[in-house]
Protein backbone atom coordinates (compact mmCIF):
# COMPACT_ATOMS: atom_id res chain seq x y z
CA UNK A 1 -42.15 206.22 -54.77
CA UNK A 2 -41.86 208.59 -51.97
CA UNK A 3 -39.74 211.78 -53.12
CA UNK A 4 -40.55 213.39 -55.91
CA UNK A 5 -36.83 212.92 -57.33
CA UNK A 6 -37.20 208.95 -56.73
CA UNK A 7 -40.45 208.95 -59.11
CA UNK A 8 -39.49 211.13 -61.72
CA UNK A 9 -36.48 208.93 -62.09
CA UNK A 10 -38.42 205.84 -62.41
CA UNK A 11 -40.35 206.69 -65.04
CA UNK A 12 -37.61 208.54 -67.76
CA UNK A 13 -36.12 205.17 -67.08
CA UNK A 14 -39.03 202.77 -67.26
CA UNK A 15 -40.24 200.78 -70.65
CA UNK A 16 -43.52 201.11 -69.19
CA UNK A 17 -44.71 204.53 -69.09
CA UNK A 18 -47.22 205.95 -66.40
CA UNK A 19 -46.98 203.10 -63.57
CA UNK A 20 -44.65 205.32 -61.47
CA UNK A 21 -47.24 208.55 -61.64
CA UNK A 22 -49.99 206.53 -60.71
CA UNK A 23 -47.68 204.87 -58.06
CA UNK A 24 -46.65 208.28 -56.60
CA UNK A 25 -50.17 209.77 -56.53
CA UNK A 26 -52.03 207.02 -55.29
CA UNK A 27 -53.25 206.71 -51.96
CA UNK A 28 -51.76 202.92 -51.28
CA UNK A 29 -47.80 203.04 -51.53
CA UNK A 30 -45.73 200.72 -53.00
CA UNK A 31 -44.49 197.85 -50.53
CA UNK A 32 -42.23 195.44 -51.62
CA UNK A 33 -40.23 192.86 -49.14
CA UNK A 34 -36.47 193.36 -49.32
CA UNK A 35 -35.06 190.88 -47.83
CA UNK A 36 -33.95 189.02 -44.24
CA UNK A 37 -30.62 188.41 -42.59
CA UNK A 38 -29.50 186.60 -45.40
CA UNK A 39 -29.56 189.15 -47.89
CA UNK A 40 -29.00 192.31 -45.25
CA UNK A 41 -25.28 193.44 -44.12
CA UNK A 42 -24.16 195.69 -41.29
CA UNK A 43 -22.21 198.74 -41.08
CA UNK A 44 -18.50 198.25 -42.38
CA UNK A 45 -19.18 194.71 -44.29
CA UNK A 46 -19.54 194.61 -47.84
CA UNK A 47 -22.89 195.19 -50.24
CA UNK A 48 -22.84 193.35 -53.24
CA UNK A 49 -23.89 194.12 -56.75
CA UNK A 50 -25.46 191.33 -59.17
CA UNK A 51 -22.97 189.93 -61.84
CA UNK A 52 -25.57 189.78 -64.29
CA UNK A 53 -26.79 193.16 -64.22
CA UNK A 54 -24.85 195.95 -65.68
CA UNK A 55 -26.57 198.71 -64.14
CA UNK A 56 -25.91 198.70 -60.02
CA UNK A 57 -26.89 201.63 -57.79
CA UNK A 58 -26.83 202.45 -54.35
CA UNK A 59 -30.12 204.13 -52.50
CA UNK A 60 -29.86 205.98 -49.15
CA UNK A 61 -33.01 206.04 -47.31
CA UNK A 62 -34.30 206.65 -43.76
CA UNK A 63 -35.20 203.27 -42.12
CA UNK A 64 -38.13 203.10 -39.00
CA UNK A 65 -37.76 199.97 -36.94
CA UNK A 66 -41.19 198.26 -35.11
CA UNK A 67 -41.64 197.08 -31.97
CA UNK A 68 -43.52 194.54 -30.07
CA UNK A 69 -46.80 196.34 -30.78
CA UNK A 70 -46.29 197.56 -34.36
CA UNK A 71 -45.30 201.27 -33.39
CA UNK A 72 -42.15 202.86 -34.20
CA UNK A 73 -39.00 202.49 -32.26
CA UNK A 74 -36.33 204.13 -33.52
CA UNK A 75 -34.88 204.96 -36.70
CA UNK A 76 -31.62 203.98 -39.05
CA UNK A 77 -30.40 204.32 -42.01
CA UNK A 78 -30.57 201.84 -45.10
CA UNK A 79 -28.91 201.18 -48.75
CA UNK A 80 -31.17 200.08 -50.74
CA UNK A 81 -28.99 198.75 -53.63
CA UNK A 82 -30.38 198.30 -56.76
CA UNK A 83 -30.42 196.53 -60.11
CA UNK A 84 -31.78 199.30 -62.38
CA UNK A 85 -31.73 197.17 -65.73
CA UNK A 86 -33.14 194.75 -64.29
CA UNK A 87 -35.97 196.91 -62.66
CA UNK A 88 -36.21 199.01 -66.16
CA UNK A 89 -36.68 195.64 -68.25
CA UNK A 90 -39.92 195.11 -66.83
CA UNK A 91 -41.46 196.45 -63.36
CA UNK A 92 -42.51 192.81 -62.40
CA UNK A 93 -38.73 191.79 -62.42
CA UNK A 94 -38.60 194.00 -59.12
CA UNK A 95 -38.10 191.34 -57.03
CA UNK A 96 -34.76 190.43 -58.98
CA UNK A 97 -33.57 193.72 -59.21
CA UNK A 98 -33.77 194.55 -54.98
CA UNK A 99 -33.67 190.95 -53.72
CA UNK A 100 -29.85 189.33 -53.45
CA UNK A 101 -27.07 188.71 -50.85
CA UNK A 102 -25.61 191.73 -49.71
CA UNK A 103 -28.41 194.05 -51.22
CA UNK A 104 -29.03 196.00 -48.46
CA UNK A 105 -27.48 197.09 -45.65
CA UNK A 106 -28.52 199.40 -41.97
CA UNK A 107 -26.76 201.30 -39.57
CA UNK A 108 -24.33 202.37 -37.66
CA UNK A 109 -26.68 203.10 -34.94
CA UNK A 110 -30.11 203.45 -33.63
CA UNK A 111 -31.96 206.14 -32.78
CA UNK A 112 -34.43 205.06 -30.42
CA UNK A 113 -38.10 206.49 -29.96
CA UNK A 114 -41.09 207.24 -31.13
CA UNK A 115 -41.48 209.46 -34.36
CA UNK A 116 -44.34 211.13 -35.60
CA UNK A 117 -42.38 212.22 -38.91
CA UNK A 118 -38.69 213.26 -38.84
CA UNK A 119 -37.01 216.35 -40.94
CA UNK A 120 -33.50 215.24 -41.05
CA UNK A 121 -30.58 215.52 -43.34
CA UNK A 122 -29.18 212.68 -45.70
CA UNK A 123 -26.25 212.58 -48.27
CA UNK A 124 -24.53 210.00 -49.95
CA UNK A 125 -21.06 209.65 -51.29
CA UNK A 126 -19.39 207.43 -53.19
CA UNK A 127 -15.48 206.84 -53.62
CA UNK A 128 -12.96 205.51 -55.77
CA UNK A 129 -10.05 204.83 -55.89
CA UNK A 130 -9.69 207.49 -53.31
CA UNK A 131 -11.51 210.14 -55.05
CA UNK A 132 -15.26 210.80 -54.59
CA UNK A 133 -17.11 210.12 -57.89
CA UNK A 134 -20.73 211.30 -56.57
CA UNK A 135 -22.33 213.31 -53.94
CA UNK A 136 -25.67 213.77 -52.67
CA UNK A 137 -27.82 214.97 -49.93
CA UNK A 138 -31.41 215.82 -49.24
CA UNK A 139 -33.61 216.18 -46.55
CA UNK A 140 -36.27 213.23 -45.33
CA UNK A 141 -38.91 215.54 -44.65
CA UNK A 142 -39.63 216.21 -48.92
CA UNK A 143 -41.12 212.59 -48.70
CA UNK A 144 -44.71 212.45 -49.87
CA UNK A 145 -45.91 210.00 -47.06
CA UNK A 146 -45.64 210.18 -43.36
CA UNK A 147 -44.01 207.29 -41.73
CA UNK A 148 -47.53 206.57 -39.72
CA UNK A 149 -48.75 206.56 -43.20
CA UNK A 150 -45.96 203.55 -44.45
CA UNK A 151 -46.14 202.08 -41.36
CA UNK A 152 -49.98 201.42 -41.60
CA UNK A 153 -50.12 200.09 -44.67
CA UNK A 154 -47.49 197.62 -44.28
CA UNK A 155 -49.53 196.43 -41.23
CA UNK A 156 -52.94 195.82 -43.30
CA UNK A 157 -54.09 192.09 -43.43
CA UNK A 158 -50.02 191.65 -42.32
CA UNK A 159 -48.10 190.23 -39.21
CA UNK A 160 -45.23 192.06 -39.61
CA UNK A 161 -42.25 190.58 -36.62
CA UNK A 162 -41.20 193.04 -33.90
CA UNK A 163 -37.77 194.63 -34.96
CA UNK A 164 -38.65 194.42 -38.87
CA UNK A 165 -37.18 197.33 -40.61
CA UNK A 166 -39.05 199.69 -42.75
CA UNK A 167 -36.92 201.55 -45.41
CA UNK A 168 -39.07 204.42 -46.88
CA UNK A 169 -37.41 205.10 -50.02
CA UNK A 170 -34.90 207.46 -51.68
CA UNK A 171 -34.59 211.10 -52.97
CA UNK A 172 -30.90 210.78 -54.08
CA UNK A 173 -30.92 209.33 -57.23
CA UNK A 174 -27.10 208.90 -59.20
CA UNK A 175 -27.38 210.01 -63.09
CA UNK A 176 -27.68 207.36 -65.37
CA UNK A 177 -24.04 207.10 -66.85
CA UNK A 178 -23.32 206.09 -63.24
CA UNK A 179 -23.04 202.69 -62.12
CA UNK A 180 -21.17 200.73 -58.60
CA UNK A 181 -18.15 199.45 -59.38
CA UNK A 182 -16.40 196.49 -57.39
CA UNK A 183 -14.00 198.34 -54.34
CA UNK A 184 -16.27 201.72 -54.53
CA UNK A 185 -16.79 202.26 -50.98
CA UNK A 186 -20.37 204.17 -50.14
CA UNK A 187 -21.04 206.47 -47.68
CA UNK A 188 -24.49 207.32 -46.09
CA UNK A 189 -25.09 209.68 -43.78
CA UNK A 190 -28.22 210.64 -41.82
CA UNK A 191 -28.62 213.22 -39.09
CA UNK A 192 -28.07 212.12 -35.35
CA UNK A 193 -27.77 208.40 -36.54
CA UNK A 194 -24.36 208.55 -38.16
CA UNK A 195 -22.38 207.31 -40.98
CA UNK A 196 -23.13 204.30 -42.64
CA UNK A 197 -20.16 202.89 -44.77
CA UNK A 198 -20.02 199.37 -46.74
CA UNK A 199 -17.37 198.12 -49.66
CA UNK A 200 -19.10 197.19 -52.61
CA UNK A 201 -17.95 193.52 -53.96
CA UNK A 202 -19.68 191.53 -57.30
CA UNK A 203 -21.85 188.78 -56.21
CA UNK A 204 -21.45 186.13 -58.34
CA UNK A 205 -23.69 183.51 -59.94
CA UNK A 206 -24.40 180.56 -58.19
CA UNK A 207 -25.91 178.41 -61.29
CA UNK A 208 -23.58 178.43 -64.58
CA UNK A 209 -25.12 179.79 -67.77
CA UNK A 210 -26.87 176.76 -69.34
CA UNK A 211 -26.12 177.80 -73.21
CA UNK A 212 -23.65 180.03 -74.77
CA UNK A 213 -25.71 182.75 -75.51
CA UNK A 214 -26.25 183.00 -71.62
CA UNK A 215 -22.29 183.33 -71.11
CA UNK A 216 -22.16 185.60 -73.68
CA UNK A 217 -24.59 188.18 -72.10
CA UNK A 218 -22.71 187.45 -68.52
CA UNK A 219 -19.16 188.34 -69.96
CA UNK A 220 -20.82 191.76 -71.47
CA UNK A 221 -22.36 192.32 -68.09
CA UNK A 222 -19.25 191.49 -66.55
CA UNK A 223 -16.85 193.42 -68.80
C-alpha cells in the first residue's frame, strides 16, 4: 500500500472493509515475502497466471536490490502478478494470491548505486493478439514511503541475504473487467532501466481436484 491508486483499489475490491486505510496510513508498511528463484522469471521468459483463479493481473513496480551491508545497490523493475480473487476472498489468502511459479518477474537491467529516493517514470502495457488492450504509466516518486523507509523495516529483527530484491509496490492498477489472458505479452517500462517484457502462460495444478465440486469450480475458472 504505497500509492494512493494501489490502496484505493484494494479496498473497493476487498470483503473486508478498512484494513487497506489503516494499512496505507500506518506508520509500519505492509511486507509480505514474494517468492525465490523458484517462483521469479527473467526478462523475456514467461509469467504465469494461477489456473484456479479467474481474476489474474499484472503489477509494475520499482524494485531496490541490497547489498552485502543492507544498503541499496541499484534498482530494477518488477511484475508483481497477482491473483485478485484470491486476495479479495479474504486478505489472509495473500500468500496464495502473490506466491506461485512464474509470479514475478525483474529486469532487463540494473541500475547500480545508491538511492536516496528516485522520481522516475513507469508505464505498463499489455498486448493481444497484436493490439494493446491496456496502458499505463505513473511516476515512482507519488509513493507514500521512501525506499530508506521500506528498506528499514524489512531489516527489523530480519537477516535479509545480500542481493534480495525489494519490490515497493504499484500505482498502475488495470480496471476490474480486466484480467491476463494466456499469450498476452506485458510490457514494463521504467526510466533509465529499460523494458521489461514476459509472455504470460496458465500455470497449471499440480494436485487433481479431489471431488467433483472441485473440478467443477476449476473448469469455470478455466473457461
Amino acid at each position: 500500500m504505497t500509492y494512493l491508486r494501489s490502496r484505493d483499489a484494494r479496498e473497493d475490491e476487498t470483503l473486508v472493509k478498512g484494513i487497506y486505510d489503516r494499512v496505507y496510513e500506518s506508520e509500519r508498511p505492509e511486507l509480505f515475502f514474494k517468492g525465490n528463484p523458484r517462483t521469479v522469471v527473467a526478462h523475456n521468459e514467461a509469467i504465469g497466471i494461477r489456473e484456479d483463479s479467474s481474476w489474474n493481473v499484472p503489477e509494475p513496480e520499482l524494485a531496490f536490490v541490497l547489498g552485502v551491508d543492507g544498503e541499496i545497490i541499484g534498482l530494477t523493475a518488477g511484475n508483481d502478478v497477482s491473483s485478485r480473487d484470491i486476495e479479495r476472498q479474504n486478505p489472509l489468502y495473500l500468500p496464495q494470491a502473490k506466491i506461485y511459479d512464474r509470479s514475478c518477474s525483474l529486469g532487463p537491467t540494473l541500475l547500480v548505486g545508491r538511492r536516496q529516493q528516485a522520481d522516475l517514470g513507469i508505464s505498463m502495457a499489455v498486448i493481444r493478439d497484436g493490439a494493446e488492450v491496456f496502458q499505463a504509466s505513473t511516476r515512482t516518486s507519488r509513493m507514500k514511503r521512501s525506499l530508506d523507509e521500506l528498506r528499514s523495516h524489512l531489516l527489523r529483527c530480519n537477516s535479509v541475504p545480500p542481493l534480495s530484491v525489494c519490490l515497493t509496490g504499484t500505482g498502475i492498477v488495470p480496471p476490474d473487467d480486466f484480467t491476463l489472458q494466456e499469450e498476452d505479452r506485458v510490457e514494463i517500462e521504467l526510466e533509465k532501466v529499460g523494458k521489461l517484457v514476459n509472455e504470460v502462460v496458465k500455470v497449471r495444478m499440480r494436485i487433481p481436484p479431489r471431488n467433483p465440486e472441485e473440478r467443477r469450480n476449476l473448469e469455470a475458472y478455466s473457461g
